[in-house]
Structures are given as structure tokens and as C-alpha cells.
C-alpha atoms as a PDB file:
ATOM      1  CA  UNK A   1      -3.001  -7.379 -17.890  1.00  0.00           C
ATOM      2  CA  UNK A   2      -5.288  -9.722 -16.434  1.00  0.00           C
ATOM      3  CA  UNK A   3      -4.914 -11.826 -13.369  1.00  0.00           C
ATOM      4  CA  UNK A   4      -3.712 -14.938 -14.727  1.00  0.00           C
ATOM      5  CA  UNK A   5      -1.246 -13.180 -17.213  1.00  0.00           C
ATOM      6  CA  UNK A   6       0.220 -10.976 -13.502  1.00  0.00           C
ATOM      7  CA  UNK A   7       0.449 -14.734 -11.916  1.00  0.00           C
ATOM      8  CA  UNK A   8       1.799 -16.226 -15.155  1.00  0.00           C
ATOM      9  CA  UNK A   9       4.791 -13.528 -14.661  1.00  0.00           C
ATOM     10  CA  UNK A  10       4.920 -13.451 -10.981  1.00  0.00           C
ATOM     11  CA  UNK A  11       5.738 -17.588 -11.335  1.00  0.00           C
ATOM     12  CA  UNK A  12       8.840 -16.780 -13.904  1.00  0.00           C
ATOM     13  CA  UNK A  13      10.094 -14.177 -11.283  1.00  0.00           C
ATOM     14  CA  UNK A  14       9.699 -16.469  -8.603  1.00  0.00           C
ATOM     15  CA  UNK A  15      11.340 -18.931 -10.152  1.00  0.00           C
ATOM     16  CA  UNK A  16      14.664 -16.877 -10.895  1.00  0.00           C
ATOM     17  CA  UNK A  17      14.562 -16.340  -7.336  1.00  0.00           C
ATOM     18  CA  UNK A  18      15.214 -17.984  -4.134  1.00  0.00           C
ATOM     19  CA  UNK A  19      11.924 -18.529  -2.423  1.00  0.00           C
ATOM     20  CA  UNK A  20      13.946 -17.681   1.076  1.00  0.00           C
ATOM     21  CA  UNK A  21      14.449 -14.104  -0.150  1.00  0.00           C
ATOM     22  CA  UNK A  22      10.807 -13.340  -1.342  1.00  0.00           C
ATOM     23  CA  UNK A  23       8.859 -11.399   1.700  1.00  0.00           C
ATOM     24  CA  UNK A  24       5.278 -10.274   1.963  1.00  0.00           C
ATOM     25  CA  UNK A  25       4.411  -6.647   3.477  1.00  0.00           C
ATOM     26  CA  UNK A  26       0.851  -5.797   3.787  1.00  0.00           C
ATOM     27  CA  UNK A  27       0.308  -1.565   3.716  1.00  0.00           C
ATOM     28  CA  UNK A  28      -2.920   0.714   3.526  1.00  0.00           C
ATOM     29  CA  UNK A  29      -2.409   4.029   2.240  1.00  0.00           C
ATOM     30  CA  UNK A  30      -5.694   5.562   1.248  1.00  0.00           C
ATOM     31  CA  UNK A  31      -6.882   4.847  -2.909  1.00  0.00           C
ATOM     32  CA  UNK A  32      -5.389   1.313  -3.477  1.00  0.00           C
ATOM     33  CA  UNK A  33      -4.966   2.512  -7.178  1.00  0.00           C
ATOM     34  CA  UNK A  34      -2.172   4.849  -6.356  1.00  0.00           C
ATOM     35  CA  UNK A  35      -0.406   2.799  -3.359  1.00  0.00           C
ATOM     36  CA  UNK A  36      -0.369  -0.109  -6.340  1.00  0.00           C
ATOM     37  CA  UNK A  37       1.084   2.058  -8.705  1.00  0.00           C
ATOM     38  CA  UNK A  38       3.768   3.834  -6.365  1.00  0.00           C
ATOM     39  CA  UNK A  39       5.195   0.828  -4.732  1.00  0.00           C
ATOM     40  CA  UNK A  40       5.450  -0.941  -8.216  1.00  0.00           C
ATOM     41  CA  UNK A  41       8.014   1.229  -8.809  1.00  0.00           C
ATOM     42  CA  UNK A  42       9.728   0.931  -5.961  1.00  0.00           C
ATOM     43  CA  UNK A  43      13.209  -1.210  -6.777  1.00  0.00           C
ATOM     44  CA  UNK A  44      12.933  -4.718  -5.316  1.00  0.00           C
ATOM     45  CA  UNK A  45       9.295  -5.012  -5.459  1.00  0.00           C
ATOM     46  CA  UNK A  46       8.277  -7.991  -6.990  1.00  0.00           C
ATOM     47  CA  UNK A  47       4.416  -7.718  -7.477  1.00  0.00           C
ATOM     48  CA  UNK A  48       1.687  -5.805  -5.450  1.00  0.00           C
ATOM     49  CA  UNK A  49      -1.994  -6.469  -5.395  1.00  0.00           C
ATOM     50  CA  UNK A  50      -4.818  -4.591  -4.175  1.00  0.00           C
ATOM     51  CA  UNK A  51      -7.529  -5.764  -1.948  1.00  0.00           C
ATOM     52  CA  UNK A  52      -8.864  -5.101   1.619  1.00  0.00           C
ATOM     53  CA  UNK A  53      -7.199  -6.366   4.969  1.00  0.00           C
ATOM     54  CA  UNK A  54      -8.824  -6.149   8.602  1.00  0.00           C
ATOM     55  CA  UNK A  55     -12.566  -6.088   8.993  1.00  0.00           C
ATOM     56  CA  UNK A  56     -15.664  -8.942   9.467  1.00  0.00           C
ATOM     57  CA  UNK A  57     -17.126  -9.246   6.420  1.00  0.00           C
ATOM     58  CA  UNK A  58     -15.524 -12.553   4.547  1.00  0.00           C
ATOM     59  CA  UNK A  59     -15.247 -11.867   1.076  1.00  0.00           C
ATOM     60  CA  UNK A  60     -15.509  -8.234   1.029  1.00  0.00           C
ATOM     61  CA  UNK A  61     -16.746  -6.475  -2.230  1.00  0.00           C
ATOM     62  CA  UNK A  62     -15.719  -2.875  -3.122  1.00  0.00           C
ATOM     63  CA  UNK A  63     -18.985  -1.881  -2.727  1.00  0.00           C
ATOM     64  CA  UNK A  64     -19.007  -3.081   0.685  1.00  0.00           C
ATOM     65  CA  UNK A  65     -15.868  -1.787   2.165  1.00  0.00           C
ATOM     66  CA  UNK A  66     -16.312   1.667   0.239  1.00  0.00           C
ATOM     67  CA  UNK A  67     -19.350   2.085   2.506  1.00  0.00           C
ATOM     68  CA  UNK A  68     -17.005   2.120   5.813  1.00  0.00           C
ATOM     69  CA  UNK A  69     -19.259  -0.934   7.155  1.00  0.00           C
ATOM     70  CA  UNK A  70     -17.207  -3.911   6.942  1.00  0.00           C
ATOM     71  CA  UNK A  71     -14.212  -2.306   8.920  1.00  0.00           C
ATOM     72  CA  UNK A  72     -11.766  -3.223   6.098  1.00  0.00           C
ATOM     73  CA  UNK A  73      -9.370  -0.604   4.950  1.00  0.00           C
ATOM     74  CA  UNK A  74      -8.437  -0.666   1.399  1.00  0.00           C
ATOM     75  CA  UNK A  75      -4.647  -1.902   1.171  1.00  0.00           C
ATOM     76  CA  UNK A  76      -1.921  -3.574  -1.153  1.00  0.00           C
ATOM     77  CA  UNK A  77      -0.072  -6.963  -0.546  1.00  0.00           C
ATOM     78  CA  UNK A  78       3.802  -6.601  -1.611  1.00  0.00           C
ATOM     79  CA  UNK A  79       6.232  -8.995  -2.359  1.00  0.00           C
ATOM     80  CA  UNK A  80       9.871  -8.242  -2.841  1.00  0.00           C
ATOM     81  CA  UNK A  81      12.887  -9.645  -2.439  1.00  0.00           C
ATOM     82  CA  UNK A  82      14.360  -8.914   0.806  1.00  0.00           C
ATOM     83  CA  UNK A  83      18.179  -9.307  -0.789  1.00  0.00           C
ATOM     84  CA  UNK A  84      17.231  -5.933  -2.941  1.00  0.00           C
ATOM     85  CA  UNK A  85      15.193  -4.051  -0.458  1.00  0.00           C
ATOM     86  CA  UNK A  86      14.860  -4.528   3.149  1.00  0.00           C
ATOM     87  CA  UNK A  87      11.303  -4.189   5.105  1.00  0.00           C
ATOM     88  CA  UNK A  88      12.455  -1.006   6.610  1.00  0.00           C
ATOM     89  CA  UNK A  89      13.413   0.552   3.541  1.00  0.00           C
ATOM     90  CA  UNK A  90      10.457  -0.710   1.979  1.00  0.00           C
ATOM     91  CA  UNK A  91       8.355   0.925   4.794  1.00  0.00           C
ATOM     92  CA  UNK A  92      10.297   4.346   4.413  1.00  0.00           C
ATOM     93  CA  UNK A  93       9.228   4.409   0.362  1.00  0.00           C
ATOM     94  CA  UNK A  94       5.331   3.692   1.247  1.00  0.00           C
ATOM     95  CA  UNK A  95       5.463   6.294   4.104  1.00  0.00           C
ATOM     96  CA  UNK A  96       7.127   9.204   1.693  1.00  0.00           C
ATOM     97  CA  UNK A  97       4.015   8.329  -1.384  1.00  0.00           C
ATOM     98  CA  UNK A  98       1.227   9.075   1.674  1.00  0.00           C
ATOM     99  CA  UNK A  99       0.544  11.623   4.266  1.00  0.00           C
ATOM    100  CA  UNK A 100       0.988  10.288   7.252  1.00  0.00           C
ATOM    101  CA  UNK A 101      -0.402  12.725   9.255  1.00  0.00           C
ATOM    102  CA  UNK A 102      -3.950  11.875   8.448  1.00  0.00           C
ATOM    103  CA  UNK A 103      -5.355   8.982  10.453  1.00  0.00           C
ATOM    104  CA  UNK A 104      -8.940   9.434   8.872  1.00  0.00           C
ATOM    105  CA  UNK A 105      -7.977   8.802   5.466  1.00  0.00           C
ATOM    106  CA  UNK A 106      -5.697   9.763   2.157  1.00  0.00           C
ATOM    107  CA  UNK A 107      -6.071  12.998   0.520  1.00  0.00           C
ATOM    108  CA  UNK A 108      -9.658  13.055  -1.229  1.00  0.00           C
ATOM    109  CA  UNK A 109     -10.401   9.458   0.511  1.00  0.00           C
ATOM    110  CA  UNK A 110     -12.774  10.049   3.497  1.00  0.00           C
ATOM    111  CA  UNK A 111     -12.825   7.643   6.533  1.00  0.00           C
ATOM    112  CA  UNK A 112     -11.833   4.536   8.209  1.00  0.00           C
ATOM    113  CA  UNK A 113     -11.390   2.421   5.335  1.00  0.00           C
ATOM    114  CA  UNK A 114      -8.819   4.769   3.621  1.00  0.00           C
ATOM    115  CA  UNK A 115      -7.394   5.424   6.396  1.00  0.00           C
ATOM    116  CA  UNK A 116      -3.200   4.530   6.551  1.00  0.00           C
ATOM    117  CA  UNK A 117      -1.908   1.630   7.904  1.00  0.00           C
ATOM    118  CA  UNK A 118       1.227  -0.920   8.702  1.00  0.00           C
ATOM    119  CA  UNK A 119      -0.117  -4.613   8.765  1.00  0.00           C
ATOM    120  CA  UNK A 120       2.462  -6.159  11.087  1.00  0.00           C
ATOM    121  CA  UNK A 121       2.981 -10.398  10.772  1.00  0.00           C
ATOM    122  CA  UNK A 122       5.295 -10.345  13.670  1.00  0.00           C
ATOM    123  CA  UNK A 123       7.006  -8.969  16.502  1.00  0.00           C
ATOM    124  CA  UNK A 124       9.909  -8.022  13.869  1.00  0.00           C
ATOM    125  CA  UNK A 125       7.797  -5.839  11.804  1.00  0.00           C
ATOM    126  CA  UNK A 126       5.980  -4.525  14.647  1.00  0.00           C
ATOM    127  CA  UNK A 127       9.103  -3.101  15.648  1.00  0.00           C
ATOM    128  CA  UNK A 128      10.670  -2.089  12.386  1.00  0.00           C
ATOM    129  CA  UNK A 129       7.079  -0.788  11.908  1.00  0.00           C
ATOM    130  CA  UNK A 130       7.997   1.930  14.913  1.00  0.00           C
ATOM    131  CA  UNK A 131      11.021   2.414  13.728  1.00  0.00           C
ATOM    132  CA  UNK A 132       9.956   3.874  10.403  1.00  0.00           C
ATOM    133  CA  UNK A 133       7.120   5.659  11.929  1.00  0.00           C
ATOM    134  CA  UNK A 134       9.533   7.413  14.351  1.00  0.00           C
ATOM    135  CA  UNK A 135      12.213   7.859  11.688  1.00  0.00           C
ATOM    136  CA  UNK A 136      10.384   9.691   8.975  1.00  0.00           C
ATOM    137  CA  UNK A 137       8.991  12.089  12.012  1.00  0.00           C
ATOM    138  CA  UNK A 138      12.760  12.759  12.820  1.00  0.00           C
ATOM    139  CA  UNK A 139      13.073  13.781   9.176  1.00  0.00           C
ATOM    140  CA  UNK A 140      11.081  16.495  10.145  1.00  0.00           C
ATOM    141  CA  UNK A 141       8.143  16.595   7.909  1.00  0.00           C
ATOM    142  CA  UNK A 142       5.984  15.766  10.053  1.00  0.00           C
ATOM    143  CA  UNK A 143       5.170  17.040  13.883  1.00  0.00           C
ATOM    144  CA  UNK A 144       2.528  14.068  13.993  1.00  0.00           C
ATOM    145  CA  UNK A 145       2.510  10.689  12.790  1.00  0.00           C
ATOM    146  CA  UNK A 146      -1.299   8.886  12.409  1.00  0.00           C
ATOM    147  CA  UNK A 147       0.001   5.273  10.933  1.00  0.00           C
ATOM    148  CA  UNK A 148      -2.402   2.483  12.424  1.00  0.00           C
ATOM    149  CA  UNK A 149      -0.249  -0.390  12.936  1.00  0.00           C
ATOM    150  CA  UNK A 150      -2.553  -3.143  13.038  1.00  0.00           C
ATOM    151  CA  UNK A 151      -1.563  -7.023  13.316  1.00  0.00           C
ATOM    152  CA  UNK A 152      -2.386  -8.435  10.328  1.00  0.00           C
ATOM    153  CA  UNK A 153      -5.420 -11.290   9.717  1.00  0.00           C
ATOM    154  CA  UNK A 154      -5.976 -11.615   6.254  1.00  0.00           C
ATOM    155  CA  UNK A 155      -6.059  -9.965   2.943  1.00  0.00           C
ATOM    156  CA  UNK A 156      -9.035 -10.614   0.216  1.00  0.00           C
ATOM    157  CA  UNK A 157      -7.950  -9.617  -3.518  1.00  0.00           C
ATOM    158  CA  UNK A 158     -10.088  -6.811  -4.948  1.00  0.00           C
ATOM    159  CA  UNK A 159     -11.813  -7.292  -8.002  1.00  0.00           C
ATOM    160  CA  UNK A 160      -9.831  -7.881 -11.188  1.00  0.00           C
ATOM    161  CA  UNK A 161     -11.119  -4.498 -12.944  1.00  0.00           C
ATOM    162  CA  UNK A 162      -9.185  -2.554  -9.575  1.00  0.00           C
ATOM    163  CA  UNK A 163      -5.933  -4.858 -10.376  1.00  0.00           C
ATOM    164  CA  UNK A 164      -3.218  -2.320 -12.290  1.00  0.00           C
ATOM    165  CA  UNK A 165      -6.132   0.547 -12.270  1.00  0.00           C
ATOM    166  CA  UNK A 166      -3.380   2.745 -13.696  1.00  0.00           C
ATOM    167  CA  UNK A 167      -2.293   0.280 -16.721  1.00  0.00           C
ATOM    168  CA  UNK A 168      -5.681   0.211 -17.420  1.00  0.00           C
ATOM    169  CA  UNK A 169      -7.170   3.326 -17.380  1.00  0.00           C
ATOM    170  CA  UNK A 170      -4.516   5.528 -17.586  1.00  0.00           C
ATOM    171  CA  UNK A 171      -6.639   8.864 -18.198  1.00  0.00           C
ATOM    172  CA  UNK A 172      -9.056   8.437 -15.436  1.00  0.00           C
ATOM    173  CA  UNK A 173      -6.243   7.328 -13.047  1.00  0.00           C
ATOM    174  CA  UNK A 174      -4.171  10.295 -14.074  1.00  0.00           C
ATOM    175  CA  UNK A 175      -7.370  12.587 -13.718  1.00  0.00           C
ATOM    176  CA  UNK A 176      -8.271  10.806 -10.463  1.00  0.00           C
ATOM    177  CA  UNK A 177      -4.858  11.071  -8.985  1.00  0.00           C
ATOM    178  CA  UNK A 178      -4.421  14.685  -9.721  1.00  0.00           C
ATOM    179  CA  UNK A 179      -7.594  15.696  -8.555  1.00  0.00           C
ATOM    180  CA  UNK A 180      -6.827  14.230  -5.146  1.00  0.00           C
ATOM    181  CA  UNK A 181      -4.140  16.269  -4.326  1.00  0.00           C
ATOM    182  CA  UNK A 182      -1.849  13.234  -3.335  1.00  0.00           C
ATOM    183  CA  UNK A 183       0.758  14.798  -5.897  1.00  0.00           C
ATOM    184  CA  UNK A 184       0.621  18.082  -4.776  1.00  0.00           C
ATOM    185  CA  UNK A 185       1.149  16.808  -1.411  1.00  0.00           C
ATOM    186  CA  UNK A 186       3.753  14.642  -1.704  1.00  0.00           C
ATOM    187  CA  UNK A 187       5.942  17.124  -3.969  1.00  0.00           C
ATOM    188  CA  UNK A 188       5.575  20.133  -1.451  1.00  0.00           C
ATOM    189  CA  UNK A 189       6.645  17.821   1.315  1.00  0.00           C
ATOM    190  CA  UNK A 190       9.466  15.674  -0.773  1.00  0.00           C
ATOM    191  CA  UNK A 191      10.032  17.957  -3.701  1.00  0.00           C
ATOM    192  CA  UNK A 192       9.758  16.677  -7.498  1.00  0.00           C
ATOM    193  CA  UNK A 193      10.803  12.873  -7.852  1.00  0.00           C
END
């Protein structure tokens, strides 16, 4: 589906919806691809795009933040509606489809631009941030947590061919995904979904 068509449908949500109840989380958990596709399907997400936040480049290409020199780390901007899921909760589903353990990136995903992260927009999510970083280590999972929590600046959209990778090119996002061991991962630590 192309950009305008995902805006087109994004407007007839968001028009069936109170505006007050429609939030914004910005998250980083390694391949942009699969954090898109996991928090679609998370109930009370709205839409999520995938793009780059942080860094000093304006404008940043894929090329460009794939080569770890723009400091940008590949992330996802999520709306939901806050009456269906809260930020919290919302938080605990992005930590459970990562590892959080690995502060240098996600699975196959080497360095700083893969690396995970919380994009706080206040003092509130700052907090609830901490909160869900010390709550899924109390599920104990985990004996270290590596989460950046960053503040966040701004978010540029990533080209339209990275847009709903998996819709797309279902084979090579399948292949991809299982290749990087993300699965694997998640299931020994959760168990089958």
C-alpha cells in the first residue's frame, strides 16, 4: 500500500476517533521492518511508520544511517489510541518483540543505529519509560536491561519502498526475519505466541 493510500486510511480512522485519545510513541528496536510489523498487531495501534529518530544529519537516507555515521537509530512512530491501550502497556508489547539485553543492536543488526531505544516526549514517559524497563526485568527474563531512553527530537520517514516491508515483500521479510534469529529469540524467552 503506498503512502498516500496508509494516510488516506489513517484520516478515516482518525476521524472515527477523538483526536484527544490518539497518542504518539516513538520506539527503536533494531530492523524497522520487524518493529513495524510487530507493533501493527498490537491491539490499539492505530498506524506505525518507519524512519530514523536522533542523529545530525537532516533528512537522513537509509544509506546514510545504515552506515552508523549520522547517529540516527532506525525506529517506528506509533499512534494508538490511548482509550484501548495505555503507553505502558504499549511499552511492555515492544519490549517482549526485542531483546532487551543488547544495547549494541537487534539480533543480526550490528551497532549504534540498531541499537534499542525509548524516545521519551516528556517527563511522563520518561518515567513510565523506567517503569517498563524495570518491570519486564522483574519478570525475570532478563538479569540486564540495555534500553537507551533518549528524549526525543525528531523523526524523518524512511523511504516509501521500507513502509509495510512485510506487506510487500513477504518472502524476503519472512526469509530475513528468520534468518535473524529475532523469532527464535523471542519464543525461547516468551514461548510460542
Amino acid at each position: 500500500m503506498n503512502r498516500i493510500k496508509k494516510i488516506a486510511i489513517l484520516m478515516v480512522v482518525l476521524s472515527t476517533i477523538t483526536m484527544a485519545e490518539i497518542k504518539v510513541a516513538y520506539l527503536a528496536g533494531g530492523c524497522f521492518w520487524c518493529t513495524e510489523s510487530d507493533m501493527e498487531k498490537v491491539p490499539g495501534v492505530i498506524n506505525v511508520i518507519s524512519g530514523y529518530s536522533g542523529g545530525h544529519v537532516e533528512n537522513p537516507t537509509y544509506d546514510q544511517v545504515s552506515s552508523g555515521d549520522t547517529g540516527h537509530i532506525e525506529s517506528i512512530e506509533v499512534k494508538y489510541d490511548s482509550d484501548k491501550i495505555s503507553y505502558s502497556q504499549l511499552l511492555h508489547s515492544f519490549l517482549k518483540g526485542i531483546n532487551p539485553t543488547d544495547g549494541d543492536g537487534q539480533f543480526v543488526d550490528r551497532g549504534y543505529q540498531y541499537s534499542p531505544a525509548i524516545f521519551y516526549q516528556n517527563t511522563n514517559e520518561k518515567n513510565l519509560a523506567e517503569k517498563a524497563l524495570n518491570q519486564i526485568q522483574k519478570e525475570g527474563h532478563f538479569t540486564k536491561i540495555n534500553v537507551k531512553l533518549l528524549p526525543f527530537d525528531k523523526f524523518y520517514v524512511a523511504e516509501e519502498y521500507h513502509q509495510d516491508y512485510y506487506k510487500k515483500n513477504p518472502i524476503r521479510y519472512k526469509y530475513y526475519r528468520y534468518r535473524s534469529g529475532r523469532d527464535q529469540f523471542l519464543e525461547k524467552v516468551w514461548g510460542k505466541n
